[in-house]
C-alpha atoms as a PDB file:
ATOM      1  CA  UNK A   1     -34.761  17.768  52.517  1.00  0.00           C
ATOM      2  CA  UNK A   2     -35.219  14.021  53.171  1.00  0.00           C
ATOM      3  CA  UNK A   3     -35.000  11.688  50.671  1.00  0.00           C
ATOM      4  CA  UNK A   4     -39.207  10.847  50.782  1.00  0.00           C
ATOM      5  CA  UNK A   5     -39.353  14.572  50.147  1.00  0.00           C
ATOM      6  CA  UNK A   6     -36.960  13.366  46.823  1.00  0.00           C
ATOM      7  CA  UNK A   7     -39.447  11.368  45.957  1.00  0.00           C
ATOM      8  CA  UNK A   8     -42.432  13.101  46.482  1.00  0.00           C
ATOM      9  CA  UNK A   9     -41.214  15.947  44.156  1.00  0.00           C
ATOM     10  CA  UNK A  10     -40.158  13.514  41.108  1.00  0.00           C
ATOM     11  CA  UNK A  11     -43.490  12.214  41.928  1.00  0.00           C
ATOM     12  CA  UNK A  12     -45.592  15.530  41.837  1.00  0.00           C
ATOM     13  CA  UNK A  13     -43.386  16.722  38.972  1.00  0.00           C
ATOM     14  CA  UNK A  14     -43.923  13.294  36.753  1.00  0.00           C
ATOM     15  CA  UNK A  15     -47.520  13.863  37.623  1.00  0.00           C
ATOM     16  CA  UNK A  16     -47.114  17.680  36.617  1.00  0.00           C
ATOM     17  CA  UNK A  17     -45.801  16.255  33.132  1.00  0.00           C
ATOM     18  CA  UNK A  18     -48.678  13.902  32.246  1.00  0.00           C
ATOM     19  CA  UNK A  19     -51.298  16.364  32.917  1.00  0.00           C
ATOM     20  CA  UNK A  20     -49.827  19.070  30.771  1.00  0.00           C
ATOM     21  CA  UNK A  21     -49.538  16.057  27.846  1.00  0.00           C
ATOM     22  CA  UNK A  22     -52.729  14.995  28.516  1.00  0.00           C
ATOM     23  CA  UNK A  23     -54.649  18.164  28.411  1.00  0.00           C
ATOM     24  CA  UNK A  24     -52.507  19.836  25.389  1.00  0.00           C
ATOM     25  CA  UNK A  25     -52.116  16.581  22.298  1.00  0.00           C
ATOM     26  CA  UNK A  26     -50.015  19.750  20.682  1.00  0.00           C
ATOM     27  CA  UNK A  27     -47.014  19.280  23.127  1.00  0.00           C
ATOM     28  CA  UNK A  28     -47.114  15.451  23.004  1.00  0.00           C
ATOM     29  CA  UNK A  29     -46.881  15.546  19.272  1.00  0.00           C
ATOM     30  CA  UNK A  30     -44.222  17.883  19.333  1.00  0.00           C
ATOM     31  CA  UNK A  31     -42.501  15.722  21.593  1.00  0.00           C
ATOM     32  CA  UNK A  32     -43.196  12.457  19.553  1.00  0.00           C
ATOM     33  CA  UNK A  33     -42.024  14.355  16.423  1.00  0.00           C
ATOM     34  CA  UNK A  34     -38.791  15.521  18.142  1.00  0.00           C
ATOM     35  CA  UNK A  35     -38.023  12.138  19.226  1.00  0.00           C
ATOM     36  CA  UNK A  36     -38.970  10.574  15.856  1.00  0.00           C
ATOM     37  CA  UNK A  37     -36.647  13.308  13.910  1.00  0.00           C
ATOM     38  CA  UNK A  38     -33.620  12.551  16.233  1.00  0.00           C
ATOM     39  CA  UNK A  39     -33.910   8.907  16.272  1.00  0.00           C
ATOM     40  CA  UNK A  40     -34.471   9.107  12.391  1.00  0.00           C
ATOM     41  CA  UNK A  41     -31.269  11.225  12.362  1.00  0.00           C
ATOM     42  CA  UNK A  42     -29.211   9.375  14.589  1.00  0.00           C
ATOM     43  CA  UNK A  43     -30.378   5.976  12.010  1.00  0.00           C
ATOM     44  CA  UNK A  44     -29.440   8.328   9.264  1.00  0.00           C
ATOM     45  CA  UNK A  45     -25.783   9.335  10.950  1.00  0.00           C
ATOM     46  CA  UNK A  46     -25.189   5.102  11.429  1.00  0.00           C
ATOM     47  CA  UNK A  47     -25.729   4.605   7.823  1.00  0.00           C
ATOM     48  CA  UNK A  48     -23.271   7.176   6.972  1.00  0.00           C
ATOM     49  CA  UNK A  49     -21.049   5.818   9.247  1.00  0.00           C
ATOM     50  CA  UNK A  50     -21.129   2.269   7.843  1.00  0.00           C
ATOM     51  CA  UNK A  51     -20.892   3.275   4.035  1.00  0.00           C
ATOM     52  CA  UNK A  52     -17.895   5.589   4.566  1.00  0.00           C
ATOM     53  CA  UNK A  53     -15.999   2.860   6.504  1.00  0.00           C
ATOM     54  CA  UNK A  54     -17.044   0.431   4.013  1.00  0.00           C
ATOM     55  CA  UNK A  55     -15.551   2.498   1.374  1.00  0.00           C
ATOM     56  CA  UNK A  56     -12.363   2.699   3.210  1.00  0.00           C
ATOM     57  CA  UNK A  57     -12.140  -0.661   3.678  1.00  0.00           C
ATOM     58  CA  UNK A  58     -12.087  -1.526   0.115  1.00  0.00           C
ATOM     59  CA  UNK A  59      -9.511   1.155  -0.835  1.00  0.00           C
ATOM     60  CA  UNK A  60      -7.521  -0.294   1.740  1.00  0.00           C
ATOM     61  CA  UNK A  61      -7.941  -3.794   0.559  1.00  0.00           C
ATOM     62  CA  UNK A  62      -7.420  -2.393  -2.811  1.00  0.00           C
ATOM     63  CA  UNK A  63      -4.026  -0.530  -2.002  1.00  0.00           C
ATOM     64  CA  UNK A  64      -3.023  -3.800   0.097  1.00  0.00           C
ATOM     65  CA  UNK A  65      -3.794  -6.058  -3.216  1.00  0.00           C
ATOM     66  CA  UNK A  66      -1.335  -3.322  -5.493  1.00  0.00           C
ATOM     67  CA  UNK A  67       1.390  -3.422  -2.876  1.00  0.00           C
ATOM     68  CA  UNK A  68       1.166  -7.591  -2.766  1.00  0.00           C
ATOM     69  CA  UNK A  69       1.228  -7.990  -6.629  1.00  0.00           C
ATOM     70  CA  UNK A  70      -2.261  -9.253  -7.320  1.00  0.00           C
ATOM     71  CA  UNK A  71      -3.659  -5.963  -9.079  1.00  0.00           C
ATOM     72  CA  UNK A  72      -1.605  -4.622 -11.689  1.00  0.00           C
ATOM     73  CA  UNK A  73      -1.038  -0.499 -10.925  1.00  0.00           C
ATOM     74  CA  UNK A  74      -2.083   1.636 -13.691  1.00  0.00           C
ATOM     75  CA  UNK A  75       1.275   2.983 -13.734  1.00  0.00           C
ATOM     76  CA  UNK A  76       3.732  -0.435 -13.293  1.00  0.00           C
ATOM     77  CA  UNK A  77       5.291  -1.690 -16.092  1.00  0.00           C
ATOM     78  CA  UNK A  78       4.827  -4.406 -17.708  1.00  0.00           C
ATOM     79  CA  UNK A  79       7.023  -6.861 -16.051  1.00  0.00           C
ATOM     80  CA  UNK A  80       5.596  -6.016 -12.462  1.00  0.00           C
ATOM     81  CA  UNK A  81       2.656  -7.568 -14.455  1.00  0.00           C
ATOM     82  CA  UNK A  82       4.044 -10.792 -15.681  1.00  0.00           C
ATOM     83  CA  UNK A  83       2.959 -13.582 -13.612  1.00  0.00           C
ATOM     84  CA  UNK A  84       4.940 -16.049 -12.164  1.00  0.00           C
ATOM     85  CA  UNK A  85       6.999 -18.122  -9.506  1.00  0.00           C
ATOM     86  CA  UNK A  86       8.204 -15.871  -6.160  1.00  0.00           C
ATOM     87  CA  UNK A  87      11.568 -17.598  -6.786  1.00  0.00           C
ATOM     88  CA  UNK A  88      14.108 -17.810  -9.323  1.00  0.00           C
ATOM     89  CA  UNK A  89      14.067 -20.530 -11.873  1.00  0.00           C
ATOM     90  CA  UNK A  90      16.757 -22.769 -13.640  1.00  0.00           C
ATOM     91  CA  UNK A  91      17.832 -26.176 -13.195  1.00  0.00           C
ATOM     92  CA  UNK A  92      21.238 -25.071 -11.799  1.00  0.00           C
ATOM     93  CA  UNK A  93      22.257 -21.923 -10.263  1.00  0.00           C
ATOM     94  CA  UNK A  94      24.487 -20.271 -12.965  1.00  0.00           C
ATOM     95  CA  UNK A  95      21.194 -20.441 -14.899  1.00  0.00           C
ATOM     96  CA  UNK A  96      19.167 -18.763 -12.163  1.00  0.00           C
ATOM     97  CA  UNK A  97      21.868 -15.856 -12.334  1.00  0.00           C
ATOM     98  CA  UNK A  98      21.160 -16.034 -15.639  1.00  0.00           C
ATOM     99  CA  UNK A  99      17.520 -15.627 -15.384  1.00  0.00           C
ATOM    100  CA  UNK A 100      17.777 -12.976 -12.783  1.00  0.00           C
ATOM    101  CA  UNK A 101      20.193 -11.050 -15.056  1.00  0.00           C
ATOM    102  CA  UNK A 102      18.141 -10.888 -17.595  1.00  0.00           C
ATOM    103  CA  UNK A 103      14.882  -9.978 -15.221  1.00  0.00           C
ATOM    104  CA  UNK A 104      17.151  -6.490 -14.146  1.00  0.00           C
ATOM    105  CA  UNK A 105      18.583  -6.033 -17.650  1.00  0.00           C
ATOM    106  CA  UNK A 106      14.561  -6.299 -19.129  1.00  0.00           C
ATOM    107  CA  UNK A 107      13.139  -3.606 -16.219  1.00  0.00           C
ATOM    108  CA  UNK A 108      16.270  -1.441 -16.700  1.00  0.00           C
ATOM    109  CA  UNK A 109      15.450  -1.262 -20.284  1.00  0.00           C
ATOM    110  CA  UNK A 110      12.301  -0.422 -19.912  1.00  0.00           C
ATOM    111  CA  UNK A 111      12.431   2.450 -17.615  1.00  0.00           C
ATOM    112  CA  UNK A 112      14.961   3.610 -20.742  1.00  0.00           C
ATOM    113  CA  UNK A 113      18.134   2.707 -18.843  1.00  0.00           C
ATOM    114  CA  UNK A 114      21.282   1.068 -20.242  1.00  0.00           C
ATOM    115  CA  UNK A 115      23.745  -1.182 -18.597  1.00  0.00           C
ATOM    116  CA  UNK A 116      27.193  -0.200 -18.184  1.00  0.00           C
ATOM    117  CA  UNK A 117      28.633  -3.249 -15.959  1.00  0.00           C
ATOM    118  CA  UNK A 118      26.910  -6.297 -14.276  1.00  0.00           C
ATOM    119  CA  UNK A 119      28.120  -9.317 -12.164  1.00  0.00           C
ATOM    120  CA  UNK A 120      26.194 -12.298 -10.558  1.00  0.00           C
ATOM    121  CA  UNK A 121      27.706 -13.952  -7.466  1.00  0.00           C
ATOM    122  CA  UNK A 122      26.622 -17.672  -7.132  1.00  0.00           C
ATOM    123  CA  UNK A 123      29.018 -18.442  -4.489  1.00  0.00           C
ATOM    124  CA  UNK A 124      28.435 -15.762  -1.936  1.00  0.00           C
ATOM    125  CA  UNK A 125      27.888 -15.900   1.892  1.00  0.00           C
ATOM    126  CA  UNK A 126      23.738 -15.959   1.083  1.00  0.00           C
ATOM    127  CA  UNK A 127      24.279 -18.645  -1.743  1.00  0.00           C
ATOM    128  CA  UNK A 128      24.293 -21.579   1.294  1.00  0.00           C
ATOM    129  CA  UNK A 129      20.471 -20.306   1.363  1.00  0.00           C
ATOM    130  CA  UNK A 130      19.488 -20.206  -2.111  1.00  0.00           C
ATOM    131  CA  UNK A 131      20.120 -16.909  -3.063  1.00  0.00           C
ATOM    132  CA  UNK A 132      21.701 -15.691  -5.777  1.00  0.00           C
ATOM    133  CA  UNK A 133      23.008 -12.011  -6.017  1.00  0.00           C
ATOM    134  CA  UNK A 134      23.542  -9.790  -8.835  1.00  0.00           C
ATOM    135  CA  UNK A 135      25.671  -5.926  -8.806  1.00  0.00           C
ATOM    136  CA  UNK A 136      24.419  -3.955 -11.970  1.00  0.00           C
ATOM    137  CA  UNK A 137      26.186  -1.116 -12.405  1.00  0.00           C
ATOM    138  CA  UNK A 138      23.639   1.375 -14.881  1.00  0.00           C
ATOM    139  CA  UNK A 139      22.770   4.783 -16.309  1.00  0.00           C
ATOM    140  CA  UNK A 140      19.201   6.331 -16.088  1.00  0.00           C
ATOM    141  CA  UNK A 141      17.297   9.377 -16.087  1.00  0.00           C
ATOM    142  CA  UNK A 142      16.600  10.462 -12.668  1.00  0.00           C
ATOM    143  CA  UNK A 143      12.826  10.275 -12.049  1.00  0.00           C
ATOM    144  CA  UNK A 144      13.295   6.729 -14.373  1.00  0.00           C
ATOM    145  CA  UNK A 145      14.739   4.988 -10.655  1.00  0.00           C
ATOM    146  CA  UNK A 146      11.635   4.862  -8.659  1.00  0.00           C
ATOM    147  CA  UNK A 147       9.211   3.207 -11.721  1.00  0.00           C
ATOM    148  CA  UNK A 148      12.511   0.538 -11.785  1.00  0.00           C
ATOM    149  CA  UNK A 149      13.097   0.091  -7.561  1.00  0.00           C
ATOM    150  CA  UNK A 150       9.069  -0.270  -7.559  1.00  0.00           C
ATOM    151  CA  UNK A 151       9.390  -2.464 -10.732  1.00  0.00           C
ATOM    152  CA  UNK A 152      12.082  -5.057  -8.755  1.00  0.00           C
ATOM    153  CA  UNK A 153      10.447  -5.041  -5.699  1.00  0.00           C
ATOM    154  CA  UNK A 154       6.912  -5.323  -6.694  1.00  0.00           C
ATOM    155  CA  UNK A 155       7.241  -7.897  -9.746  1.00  0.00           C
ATOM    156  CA  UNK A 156       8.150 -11.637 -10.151  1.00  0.00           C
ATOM    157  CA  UNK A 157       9.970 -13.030  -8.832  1.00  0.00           C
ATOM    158  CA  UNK A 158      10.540 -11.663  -5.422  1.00  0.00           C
ATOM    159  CA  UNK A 159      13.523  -9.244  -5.946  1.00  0.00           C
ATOM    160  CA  UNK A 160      15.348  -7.685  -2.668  1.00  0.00           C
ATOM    161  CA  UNK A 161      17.049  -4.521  -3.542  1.00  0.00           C
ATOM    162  CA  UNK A 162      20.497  -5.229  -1.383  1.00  0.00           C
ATOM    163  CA  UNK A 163      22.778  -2.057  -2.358  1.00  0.00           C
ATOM    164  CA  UNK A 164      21.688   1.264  -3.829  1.00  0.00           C
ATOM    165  CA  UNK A 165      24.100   3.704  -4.672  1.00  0.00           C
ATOM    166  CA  UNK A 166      23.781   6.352  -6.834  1.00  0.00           C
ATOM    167  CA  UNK A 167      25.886   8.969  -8.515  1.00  0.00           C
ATOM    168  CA  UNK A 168      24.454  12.437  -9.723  1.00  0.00           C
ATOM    169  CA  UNK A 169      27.059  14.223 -12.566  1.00  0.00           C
ATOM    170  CA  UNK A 170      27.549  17.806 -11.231  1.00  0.00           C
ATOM    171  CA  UNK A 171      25.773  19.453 -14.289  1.00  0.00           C
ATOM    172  CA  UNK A 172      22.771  17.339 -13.074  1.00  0.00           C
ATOM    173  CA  UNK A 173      23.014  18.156  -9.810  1.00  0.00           C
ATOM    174  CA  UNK A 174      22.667  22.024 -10.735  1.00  0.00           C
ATOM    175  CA  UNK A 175      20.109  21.393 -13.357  1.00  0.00           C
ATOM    176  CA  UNK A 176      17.045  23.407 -12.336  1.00  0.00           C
ATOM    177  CA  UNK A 177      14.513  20.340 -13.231  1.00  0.00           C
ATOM    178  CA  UNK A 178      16.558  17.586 -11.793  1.00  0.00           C
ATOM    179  CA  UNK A 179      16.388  15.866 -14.570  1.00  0.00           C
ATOM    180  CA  UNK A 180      18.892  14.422 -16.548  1.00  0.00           C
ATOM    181  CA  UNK A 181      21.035  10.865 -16.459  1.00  0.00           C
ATOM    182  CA  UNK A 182      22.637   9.508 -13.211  1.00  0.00           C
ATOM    183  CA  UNK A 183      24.809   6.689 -12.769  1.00  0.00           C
ATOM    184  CA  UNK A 184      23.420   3.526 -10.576  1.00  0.00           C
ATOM    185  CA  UNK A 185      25.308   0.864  -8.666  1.00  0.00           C
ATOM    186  CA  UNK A 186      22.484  -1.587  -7.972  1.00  0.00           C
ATOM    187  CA  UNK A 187      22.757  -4.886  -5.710  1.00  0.00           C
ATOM    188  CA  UNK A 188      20.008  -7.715  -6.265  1.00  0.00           C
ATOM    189  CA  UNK A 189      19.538 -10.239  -4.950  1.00  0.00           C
ATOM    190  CA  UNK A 190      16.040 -13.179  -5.367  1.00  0.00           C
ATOM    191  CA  UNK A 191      16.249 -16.887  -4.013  1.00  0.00           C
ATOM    192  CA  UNK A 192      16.666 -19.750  -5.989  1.00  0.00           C
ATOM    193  CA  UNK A 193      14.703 -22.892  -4.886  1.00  0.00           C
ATOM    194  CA  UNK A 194      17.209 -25.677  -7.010  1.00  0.00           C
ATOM    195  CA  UNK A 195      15.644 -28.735  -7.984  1.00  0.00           C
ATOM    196  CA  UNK A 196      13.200 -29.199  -4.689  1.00  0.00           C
END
């Protein structure tokens, strides 16, 4: 077969097609309504499309706004709340440890947490660039430490958790629920800007 026969057969066939439209309006509007449904469908399906992936674009923008600190969590505490500076404040550095011990003494209290031991280091290898560390040594209820490590991190000012040890009592350990009070060595540290 050469390729003018080719031809000559989409020809006769294309001609084959009109006639049987033209003499029978039933198969044309058959056709036309086929067409019409799956281009009315496939409009349809694009909509969909573009609503669902709008919706996932604003949870995402909403998750992205809780995990910077613009949107207050239904579940953060209060002082992930608070407004404020990213950066320690004070005039002088012994009162920016102050300020930062008082920031971990106020979320450890309210996750229902009591301080056993604390001690801020001004002078320490990161002090050259502003920051100002703090080792908290504390006692909690077990599922009390993620509502406070999401409470540092997450609230003013910006709070790096450095050192995280912590200490389960045996009887705890063996407790069924897994509940019950462990003992925390925490290491904090935020910058302090000075007087820039």
């Amino acid at each position: 077969m050469s390729l003018g026969d080719i031809g000559s057969s989409k020809v006769v066939a294309g001609n084959a097609l009109t006639r049987a439209l033209t003499h029978s309006p039933l198969i044309a509007v058959v056709l036309y309504l086929a067409v019409a449904t799956g281009l009315l469908a496939t409009i349809g399906l694009a909509v969909v499309s573009i609503l669902d992936q709008q919706r996932a674009l604003a949870l995402t923008t909403d998750l992205l706004d809780q995990l910077r600190g613009r949107k207050a969590r239904g579940a953060a505490s209060a002082s992930a709340e608070r407004p404020g500076t990213p950066f320690l404040e004070g005039p002088t550095v012994t009162v920016a440890g102050a300020a930062l011990l008082q920031r971990v003494a106020a979320a450890v209290a309210d996750v229902g947490g009591t301080i056993q031991s604390s001690q801020v280091d001004v002078l320490g290898t990161q002090a050259k660039d502003g920051f100002v560390g703090l080792v908290v040594s504390c006692e909690m209820e077990q599922p009390a430490l993620q509502k406070l490590l999401y409470d540092l991190e997450a609230g003013m000012p910006f709070l790096f958790v450095d050192q995280l040890d912590v200490q389960v009592p045996q009887t705890t350990a063996t407790n069924e629920g897994g509940t019950g009070r462990i003992r925390v060595v925490l290491g904090v540290s935020g910058q302090w800007q000075g007087n820039r």
